[in-house]
N, C-alpha and C. Protein backbone atom coordinates (compact mmCIF):
# COMPACT_ATOMS: atom_id res chain seq x y z
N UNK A 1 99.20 -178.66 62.76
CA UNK A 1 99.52 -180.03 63.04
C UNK A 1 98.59 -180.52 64.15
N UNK A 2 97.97 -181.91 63.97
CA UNK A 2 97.17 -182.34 65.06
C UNK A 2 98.09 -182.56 66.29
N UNK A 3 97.51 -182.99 67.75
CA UNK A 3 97.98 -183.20 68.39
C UNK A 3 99.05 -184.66 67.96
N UNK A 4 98.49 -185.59 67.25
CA UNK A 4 99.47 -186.73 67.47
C UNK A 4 100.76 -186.87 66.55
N UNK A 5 100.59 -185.55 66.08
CA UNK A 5 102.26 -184.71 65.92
C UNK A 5 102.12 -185.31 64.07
N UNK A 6 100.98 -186.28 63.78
CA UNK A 6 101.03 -186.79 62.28
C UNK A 6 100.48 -186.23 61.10
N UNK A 7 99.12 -185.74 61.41
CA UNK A 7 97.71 -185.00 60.99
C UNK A 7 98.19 -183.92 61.09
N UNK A 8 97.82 -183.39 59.14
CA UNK A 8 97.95 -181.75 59.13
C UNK A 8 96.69 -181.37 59.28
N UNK A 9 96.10 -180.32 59.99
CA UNK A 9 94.82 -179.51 59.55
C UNK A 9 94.52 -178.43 59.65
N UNK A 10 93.88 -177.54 58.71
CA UNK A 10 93.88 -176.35 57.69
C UNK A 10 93.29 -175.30 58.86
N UNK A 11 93.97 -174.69 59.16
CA UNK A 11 93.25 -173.11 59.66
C UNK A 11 92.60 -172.41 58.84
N UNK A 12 92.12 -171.14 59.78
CA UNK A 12 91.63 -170.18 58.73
C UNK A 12 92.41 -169.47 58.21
N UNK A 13 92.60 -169.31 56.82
CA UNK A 13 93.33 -168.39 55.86
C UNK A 13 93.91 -167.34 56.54
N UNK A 14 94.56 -166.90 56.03
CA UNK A 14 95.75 -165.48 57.02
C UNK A 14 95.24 -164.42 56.21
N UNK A 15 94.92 -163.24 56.79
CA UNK A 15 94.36 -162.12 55.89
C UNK A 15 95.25 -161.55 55.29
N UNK A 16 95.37 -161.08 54.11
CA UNK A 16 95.67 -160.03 53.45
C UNK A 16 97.17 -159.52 54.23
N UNK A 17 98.32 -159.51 54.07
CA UNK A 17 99.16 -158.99 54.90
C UNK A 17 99.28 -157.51 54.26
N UNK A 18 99.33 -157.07 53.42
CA UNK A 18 99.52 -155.42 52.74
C UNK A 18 97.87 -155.45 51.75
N UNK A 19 97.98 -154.19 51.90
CA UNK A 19 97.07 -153.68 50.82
C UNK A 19 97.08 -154.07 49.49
N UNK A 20 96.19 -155.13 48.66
CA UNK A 20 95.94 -154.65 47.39
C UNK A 20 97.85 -155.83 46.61
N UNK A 21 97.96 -156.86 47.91
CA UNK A 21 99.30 -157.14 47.42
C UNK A 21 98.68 -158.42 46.00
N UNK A 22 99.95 -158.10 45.18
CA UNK A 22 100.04 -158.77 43.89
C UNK A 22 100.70 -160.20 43.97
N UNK A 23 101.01 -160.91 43.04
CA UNK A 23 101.96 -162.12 42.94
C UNK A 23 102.28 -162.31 41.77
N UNK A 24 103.13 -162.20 41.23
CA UNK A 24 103.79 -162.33 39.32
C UNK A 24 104.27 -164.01 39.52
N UNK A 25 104.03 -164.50 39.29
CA UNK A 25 104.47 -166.06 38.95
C UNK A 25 104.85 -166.34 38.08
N UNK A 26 106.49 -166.79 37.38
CA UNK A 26 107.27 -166.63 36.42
C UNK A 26 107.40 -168.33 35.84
N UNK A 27 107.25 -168.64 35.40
CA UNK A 27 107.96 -169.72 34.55
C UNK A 27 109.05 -169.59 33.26
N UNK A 28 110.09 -169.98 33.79
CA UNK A 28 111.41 -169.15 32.98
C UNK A 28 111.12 -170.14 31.66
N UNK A 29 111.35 -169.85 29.90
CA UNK A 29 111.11 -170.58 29.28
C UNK A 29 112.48 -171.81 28.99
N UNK A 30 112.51 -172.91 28.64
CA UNK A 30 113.26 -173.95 29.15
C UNK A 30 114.34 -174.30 27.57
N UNK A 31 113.65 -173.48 26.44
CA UNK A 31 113.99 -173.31 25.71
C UNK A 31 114.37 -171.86 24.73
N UNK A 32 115.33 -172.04 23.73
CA UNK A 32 115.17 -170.61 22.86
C UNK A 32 114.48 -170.05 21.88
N UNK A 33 113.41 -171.02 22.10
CA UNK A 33 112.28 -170.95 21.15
C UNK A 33 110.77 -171.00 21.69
N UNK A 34 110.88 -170.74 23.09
CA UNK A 34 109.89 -170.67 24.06
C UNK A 34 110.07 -168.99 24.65
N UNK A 35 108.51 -168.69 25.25
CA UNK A 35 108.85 -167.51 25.91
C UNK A 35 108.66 -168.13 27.28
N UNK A 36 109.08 -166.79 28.23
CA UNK A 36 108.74 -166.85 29.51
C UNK A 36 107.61 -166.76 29.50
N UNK A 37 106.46 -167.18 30.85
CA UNK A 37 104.96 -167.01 31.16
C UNK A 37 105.27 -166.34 32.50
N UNK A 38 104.16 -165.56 32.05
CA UNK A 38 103.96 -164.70 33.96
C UNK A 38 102.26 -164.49 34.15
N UNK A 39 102.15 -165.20 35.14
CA UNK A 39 100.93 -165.03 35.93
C UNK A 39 100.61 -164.16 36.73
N UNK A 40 99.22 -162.88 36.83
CA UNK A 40 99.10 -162.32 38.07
C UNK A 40 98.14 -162.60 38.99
N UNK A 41 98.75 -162.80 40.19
CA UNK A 41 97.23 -163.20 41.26
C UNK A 41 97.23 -162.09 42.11
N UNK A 42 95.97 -161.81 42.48
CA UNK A 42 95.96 -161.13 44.07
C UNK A 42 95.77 -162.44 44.95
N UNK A 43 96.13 -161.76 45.92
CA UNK A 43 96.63 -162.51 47.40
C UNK A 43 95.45 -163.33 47.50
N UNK A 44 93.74 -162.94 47.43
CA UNK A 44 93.15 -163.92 47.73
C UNK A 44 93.04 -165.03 46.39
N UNK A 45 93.48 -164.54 45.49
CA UNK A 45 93.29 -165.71 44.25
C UNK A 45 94.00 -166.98 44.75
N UNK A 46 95.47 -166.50 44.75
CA UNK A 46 96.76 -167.14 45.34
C UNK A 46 96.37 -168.16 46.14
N UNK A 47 95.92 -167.67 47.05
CA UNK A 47 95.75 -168.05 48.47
C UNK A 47 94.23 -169.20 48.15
N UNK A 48 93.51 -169.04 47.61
CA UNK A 48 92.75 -169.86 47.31
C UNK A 48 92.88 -170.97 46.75
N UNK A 49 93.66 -170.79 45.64
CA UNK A 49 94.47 -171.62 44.71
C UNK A 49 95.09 -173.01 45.80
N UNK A 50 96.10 -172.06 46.42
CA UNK A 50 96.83 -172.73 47.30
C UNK A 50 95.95 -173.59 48.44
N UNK A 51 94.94 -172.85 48.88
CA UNK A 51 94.49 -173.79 49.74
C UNK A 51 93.83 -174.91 49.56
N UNK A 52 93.18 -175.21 48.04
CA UNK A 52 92.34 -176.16 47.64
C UNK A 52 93.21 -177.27 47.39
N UNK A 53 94.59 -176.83 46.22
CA UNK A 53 95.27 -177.62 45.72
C UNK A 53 95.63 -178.52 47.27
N UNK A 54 96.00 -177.93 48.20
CA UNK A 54 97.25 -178.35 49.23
C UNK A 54 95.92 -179.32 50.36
N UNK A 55 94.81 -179.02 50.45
CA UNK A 55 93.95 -179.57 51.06
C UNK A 55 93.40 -181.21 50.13
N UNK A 56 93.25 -180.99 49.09
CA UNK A 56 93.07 -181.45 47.98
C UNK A 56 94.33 -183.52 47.71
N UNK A 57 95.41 -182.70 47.97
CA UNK A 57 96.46 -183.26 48.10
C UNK A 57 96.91 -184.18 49.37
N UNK A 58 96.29 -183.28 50.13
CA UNK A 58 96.36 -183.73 51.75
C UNK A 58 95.11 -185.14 52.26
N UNK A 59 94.15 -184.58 51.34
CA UNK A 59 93.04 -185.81 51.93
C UNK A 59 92.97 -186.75 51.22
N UNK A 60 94.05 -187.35 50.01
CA UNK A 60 94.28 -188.36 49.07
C UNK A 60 94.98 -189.29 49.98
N UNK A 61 96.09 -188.36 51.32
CA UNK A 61 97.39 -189.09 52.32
C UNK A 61 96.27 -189.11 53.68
N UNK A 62 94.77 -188.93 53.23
CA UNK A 62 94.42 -189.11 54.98
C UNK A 62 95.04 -187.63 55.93
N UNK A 63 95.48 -186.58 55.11
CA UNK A 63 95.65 -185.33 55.63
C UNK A 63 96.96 -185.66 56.98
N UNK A 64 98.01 -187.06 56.17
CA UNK A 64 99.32 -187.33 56.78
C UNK A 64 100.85 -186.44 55.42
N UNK A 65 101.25 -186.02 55.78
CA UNK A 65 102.66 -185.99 54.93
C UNK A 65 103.34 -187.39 54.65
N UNK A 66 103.44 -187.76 53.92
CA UNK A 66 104.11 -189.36 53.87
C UNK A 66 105.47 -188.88 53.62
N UNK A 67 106.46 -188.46 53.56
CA UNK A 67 107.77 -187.92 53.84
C UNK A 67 108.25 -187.44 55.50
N UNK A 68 107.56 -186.20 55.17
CA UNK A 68 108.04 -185.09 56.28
C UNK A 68 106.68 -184.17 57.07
N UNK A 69 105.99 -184.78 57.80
CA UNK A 69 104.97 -184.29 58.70
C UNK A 69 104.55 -182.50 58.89
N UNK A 70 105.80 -182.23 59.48
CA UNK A 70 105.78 -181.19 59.48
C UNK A 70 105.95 -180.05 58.77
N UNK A 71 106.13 -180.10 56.87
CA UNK A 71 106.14 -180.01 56.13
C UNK A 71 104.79 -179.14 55.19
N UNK A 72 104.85 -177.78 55.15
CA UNK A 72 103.89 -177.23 54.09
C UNK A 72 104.05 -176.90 53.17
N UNK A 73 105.18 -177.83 52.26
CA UNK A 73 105.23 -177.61 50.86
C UNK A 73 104.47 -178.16 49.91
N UNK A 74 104.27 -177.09 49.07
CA UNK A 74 103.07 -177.63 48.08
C UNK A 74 103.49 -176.84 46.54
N UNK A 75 102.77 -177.85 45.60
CA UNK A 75 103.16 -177.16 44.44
C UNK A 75 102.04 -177.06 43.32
N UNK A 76 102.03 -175.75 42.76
CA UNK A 76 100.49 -175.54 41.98
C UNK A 76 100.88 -176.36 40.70
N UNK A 77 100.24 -177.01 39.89
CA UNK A 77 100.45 -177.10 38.35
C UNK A 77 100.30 -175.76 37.50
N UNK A 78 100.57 -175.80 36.64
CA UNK A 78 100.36 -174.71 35.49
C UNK A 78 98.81 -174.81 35.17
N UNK A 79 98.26 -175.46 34.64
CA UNK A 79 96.60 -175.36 34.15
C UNK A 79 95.96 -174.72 35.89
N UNK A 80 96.40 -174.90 37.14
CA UNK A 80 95.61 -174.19 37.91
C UNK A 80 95.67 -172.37 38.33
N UNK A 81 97.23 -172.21 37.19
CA UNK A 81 97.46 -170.66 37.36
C UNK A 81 96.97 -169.72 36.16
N UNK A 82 96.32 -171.14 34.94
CA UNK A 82 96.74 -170.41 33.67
C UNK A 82 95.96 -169.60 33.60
N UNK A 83 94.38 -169.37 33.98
CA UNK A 83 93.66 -168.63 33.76
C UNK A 83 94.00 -166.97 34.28
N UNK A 84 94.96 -166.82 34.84
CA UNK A 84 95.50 -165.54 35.29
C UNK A 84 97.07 -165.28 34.40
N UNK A 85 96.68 -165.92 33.19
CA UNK A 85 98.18 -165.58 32.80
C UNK A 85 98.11 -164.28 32.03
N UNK A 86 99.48 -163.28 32.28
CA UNK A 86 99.54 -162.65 31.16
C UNK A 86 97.85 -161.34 31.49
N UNK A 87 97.49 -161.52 33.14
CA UNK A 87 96.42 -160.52 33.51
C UNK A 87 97.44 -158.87 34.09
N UNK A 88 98.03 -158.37 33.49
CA UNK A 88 98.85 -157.34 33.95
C UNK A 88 97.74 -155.80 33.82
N UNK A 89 96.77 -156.08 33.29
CA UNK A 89 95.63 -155.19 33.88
C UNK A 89 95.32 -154.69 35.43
N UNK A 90 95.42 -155.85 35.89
CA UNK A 90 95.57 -156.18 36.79
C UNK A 90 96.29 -155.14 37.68
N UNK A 91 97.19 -155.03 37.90
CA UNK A 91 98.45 -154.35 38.25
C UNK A 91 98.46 -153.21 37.89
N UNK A 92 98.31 -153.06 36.68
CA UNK A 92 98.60 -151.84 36.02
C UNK A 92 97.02 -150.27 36.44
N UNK A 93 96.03 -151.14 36.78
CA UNK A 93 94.89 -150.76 37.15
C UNK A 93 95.15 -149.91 38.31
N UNK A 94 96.33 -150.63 39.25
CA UNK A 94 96.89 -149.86 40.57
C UNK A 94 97.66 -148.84 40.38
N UNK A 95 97.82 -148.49 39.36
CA UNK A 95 99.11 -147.46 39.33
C UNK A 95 98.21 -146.13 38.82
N UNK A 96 98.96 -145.12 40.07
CA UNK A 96 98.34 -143.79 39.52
C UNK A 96 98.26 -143.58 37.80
N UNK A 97 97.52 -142.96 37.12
CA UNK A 97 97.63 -142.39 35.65
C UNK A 97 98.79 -141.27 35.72
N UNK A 98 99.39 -140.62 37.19
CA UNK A 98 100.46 -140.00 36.55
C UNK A 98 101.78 -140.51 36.64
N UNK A 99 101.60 -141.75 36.71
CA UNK A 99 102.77 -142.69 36.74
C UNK A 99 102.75 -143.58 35.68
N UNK A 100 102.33 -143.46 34.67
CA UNK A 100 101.43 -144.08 33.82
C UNK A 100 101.45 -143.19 32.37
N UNK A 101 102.09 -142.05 32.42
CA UNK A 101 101.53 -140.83 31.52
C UNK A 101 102.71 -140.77 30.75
């Protein structure tokens, strides 16, 4: 938050909090004729994602919250996760082969 308590502005990214951490992103299906979708990101995908969209969003308001100032909620669309959908390679790449066998 800037000093005049109105202005959000972007630090530097937060590193990595665990090793090698994942993110499954679920979209429950809304129907019984739909499946569920699950997305996998690593932390810096995520985190990239997140920072463009939310920066992105921010300099359309002049980088003000027009609600709630102090406020870092943000929300991805689907076309910006889809390219990681359904990547469980991913994941599965981490797991010993004798856990796996």
């Amino acid at each position: 938050m800037a000093e005049d308590g109105k202005h959000q502005t972007l630090g530097a990214p937060q590193p990595e909090p665990l090793p090698e951490l994942m993110f499954v992103l679920v979209v429950l299906k809304k129907q019984e004729t739909e499946q569920d979708r699950f997305f996998i990101l690593e932390w810096k995908e995520l985190q990239n994602l997140l920072i463009r969209h939310y920066e992105a969003h921010l300099s359309k308001q002049n980088f003000v919250r027009p609600r709630k100032a102090d406020s870092y909620h943000t929300v991805l669309p689907i076309s910006d996760v889809e390219p990681f959908e359904d990547k469980w390679p991913k994941i599965l790449d981490r797991v010993p082969s004798t856990l796996t066998a």
